[in-house]
C-alpha atoms as a PDB file:
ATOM      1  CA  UNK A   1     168.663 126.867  92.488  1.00  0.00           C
ATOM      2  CA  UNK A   2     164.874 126.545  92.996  1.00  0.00           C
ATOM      3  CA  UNK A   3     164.292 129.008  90.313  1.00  0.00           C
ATOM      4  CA  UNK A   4     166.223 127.504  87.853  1.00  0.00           C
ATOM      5  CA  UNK A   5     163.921 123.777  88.834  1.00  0.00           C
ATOM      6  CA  UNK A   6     161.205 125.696  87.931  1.00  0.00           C
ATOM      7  CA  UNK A   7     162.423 127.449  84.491  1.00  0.00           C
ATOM      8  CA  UNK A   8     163.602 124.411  83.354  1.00  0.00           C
ATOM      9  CA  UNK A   9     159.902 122.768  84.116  1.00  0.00           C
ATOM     10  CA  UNK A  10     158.029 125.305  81.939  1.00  0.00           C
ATOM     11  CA  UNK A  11     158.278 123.536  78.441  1.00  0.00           C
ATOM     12  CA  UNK A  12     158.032 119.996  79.416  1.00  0.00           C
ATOM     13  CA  UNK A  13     157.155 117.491  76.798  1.00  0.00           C
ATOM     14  CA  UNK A  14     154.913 114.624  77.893  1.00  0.00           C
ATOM     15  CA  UNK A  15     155.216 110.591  77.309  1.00  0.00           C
ATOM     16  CA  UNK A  16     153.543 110.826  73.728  1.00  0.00           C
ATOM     17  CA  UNK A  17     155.251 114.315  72.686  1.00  0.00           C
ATOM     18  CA  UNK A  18     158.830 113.139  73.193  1.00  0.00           C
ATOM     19  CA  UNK A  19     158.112 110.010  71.273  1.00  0.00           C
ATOM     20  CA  UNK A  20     157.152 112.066  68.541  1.00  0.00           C
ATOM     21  CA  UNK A  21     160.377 114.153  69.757  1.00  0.00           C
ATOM     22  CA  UNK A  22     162.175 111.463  68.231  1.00  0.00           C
ATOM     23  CA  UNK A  23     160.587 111.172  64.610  1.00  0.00           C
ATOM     24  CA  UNK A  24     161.336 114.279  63.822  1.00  0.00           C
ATOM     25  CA  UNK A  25     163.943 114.596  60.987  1.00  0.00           C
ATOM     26  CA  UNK A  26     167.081 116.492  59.973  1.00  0.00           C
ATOM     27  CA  UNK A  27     165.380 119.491  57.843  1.00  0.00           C
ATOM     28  CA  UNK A  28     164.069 122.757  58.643  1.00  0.00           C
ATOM     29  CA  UNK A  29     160.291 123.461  60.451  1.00  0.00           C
ATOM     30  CA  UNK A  30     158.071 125.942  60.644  1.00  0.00           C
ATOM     31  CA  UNK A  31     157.220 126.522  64.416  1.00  0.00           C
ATOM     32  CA  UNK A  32     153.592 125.598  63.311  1.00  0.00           C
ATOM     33  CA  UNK A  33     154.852 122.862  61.642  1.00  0.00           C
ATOM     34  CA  UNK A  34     156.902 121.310  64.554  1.00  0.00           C
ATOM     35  CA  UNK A  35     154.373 122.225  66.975  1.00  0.00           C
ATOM     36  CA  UNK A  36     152.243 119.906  65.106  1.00  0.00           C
ATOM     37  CA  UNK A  37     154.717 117.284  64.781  1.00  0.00           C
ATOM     38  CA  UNK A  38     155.366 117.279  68.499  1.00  0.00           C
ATOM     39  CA  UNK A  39     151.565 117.899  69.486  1.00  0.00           C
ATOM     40  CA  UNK A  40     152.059 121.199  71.472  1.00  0.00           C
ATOM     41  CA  UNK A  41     150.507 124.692  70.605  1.00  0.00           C
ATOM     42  CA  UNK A  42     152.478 127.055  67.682  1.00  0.00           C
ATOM     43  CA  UNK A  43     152.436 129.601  70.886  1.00  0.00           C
ATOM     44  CA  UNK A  44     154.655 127.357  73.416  1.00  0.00           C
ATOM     45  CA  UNK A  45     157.546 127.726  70.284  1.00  0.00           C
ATOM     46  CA  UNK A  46     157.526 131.415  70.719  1.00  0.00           C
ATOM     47  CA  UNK A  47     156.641 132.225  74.601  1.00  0.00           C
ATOM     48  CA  UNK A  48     159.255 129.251  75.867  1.00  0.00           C
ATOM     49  CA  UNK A  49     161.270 127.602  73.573  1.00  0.00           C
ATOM     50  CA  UNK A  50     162.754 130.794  71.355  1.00  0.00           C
ATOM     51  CA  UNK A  51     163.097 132.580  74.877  1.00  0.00           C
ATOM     52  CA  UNK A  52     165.221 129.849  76.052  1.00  0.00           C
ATOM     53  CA  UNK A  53     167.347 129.974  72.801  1.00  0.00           C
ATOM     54  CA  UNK A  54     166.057 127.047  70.990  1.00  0.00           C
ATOM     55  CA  UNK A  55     168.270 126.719  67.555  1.00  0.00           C
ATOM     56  CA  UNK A  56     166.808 128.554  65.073  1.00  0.00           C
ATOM     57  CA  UNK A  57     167.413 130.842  61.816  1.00  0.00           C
ATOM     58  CA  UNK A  58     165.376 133.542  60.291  1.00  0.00           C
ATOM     59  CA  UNK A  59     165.281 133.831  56.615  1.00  0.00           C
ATOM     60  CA  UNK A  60     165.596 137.004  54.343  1.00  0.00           C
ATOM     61  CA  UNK A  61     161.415 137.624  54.848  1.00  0.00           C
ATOM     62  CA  UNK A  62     162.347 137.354  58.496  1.00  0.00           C
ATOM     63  CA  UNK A  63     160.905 133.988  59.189  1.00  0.00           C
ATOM     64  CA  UNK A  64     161.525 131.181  61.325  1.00  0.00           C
ATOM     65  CA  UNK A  65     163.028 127.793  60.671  1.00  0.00           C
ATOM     66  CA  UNK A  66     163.785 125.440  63.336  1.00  0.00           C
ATOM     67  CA  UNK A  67     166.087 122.350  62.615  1.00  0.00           C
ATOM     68  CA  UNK A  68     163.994 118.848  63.563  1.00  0.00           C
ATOM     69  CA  UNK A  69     167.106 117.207  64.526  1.00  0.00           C
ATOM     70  CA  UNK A  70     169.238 120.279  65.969  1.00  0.00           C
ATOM     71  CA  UNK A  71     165.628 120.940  68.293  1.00  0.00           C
ATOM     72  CA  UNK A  72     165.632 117.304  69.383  1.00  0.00           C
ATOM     73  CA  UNK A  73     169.562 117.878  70.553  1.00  0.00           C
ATOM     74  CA  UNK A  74     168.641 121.213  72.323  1.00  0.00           C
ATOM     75  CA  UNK A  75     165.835 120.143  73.843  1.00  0.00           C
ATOM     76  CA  UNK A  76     167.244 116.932  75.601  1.00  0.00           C
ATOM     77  CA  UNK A  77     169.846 118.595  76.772  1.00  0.00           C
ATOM     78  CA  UNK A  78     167.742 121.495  78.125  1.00  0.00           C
ATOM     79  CA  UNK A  79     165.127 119.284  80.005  1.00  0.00           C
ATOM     80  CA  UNK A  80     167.041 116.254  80.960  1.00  0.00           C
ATOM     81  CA  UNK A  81     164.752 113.376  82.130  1.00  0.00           C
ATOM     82  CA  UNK A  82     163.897 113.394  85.955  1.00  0.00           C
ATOM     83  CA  UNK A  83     164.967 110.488  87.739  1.00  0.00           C
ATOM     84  CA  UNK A  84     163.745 109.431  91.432  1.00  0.00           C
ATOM     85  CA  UNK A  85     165.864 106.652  93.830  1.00  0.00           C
ATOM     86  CA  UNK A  86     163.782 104.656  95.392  1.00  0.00           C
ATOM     87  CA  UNK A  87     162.689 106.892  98.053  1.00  0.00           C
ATOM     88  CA  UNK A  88     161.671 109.513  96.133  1.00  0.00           C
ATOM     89  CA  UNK A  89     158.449 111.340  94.407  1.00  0.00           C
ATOM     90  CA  UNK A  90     157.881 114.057  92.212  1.00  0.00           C
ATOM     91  CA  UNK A  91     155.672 116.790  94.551  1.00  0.00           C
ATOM     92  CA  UNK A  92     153.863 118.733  91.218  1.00  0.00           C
ATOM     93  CA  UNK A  93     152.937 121.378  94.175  1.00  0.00           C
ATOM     94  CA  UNK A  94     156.756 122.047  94.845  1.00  0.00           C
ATOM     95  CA  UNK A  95     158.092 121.250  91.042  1.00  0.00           C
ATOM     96  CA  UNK A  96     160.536 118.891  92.325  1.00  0.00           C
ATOM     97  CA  UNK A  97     161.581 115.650  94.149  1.00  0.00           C
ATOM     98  CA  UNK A  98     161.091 114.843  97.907  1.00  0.00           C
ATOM     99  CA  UNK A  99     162.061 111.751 100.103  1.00  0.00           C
ATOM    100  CA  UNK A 100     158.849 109.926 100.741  1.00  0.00           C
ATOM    101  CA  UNK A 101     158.263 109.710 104.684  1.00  0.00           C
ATOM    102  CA  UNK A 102     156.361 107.018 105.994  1.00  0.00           C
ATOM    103  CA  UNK A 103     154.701 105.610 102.567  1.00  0.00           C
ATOM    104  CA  UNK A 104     151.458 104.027 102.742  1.00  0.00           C
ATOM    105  CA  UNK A 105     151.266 101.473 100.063  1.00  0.00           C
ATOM    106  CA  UNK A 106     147.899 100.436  98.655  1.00  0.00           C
ATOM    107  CA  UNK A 107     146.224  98.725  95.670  1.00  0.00           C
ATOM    108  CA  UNK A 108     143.435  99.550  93.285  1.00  0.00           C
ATOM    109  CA  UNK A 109     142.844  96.620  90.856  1.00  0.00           C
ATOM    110  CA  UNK A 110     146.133  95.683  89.477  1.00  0.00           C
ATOM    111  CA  UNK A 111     148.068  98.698  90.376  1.00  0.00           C
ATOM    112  CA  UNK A 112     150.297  98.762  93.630  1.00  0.00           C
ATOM    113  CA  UNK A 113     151.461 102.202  94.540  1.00  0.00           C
ATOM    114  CA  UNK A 114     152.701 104.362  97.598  1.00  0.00           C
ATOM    115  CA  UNK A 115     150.997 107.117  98.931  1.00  0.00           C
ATOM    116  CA  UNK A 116     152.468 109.835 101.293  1.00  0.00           C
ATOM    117  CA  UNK A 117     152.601 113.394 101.752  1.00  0.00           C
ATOM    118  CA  UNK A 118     155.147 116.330 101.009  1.00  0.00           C
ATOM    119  CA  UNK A 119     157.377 117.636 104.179  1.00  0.00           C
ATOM    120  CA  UNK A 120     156.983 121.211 102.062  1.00  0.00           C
ATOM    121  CA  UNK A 121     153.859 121.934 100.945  1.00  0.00           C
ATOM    122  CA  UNK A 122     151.544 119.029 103.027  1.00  0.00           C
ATOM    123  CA  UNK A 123     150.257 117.954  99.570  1.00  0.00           C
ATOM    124  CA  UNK A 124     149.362 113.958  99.040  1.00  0.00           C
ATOM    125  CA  UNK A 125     151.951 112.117  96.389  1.00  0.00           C
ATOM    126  CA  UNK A 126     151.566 108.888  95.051  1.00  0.00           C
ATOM    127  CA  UNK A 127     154.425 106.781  93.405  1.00  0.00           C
ATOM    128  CA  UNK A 128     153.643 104.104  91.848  1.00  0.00           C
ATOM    129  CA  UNK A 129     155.696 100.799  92.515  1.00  0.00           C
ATOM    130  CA  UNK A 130     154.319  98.077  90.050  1.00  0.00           C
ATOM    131  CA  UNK A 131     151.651  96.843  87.885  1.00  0.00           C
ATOM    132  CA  UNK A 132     150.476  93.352  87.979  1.00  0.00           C
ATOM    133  CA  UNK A 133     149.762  91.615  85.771  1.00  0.00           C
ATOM    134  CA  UNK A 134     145.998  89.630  85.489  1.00  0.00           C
ATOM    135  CA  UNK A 135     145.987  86.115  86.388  1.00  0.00           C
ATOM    136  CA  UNK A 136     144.776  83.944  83.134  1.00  0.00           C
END
């Protein structure tokens, strides 16, 4: 089971790539092409997502051609979004979510946020609970 958390962590898009996840359209890519597109490297195409069977199709000259839209269907179903309840954090040490034990909450300017450590790994986790906003 822990093996699989991590696989399925290798490949990750972040906030800004899976916005431009979503404007990609129903024709065929190059992987250089759709690595620009999404804002990755042409080498994450063919070291993670053709080895975890991403949809593709070779041509007669043997090249590749990735779907926009068919990619965009693969890949959210491949890396769902991680969601926490309320007692959770993500431990990027471990790869995955941990109950947060005896939270600590603090304040830097307008950001509130709880700070703890993992039970695993001993490693310091913040999680942050709201941003205020500035009085006028």
């Amino acid at each position: 089971m822990e093996e699989r958390a991590e696989i399925l962590l290798r490949g990750r898009l972040d906030g800004k790539q899976r916005l431009r996840l979503e404007k990609l359209l129903d024709m065929l890519y190059k992987p250089s092409e759709l690595a620009e597109e999404i804002g990755f490297t042409r080498r994450q195409v063919y070291r993670v997502y053709m080895h975890f069977k991403c949809p593709h199709e070779r041509d007669e000259k043997r090249r590749i051609w990735i779907n926009g839209k068919a990619f965009r269907e693969w890949y959210e179903r491949t890396y769902p979004r991680i969601s926490l309840a309320d007692d959770e954090a993500f431990c990027l040490t471990c790869k995955r979510n941990v109950m947060m034990s005896n939270p600590v909450k603090k304040r830097k300017g307008r950001l509130v946020y709880w700070v703890c450590f993992c039970p695993k790994c001993g490693r310091k986790i913040g999680r942050i609970i709201d941003m205020k906003k500035r009085d006028s």
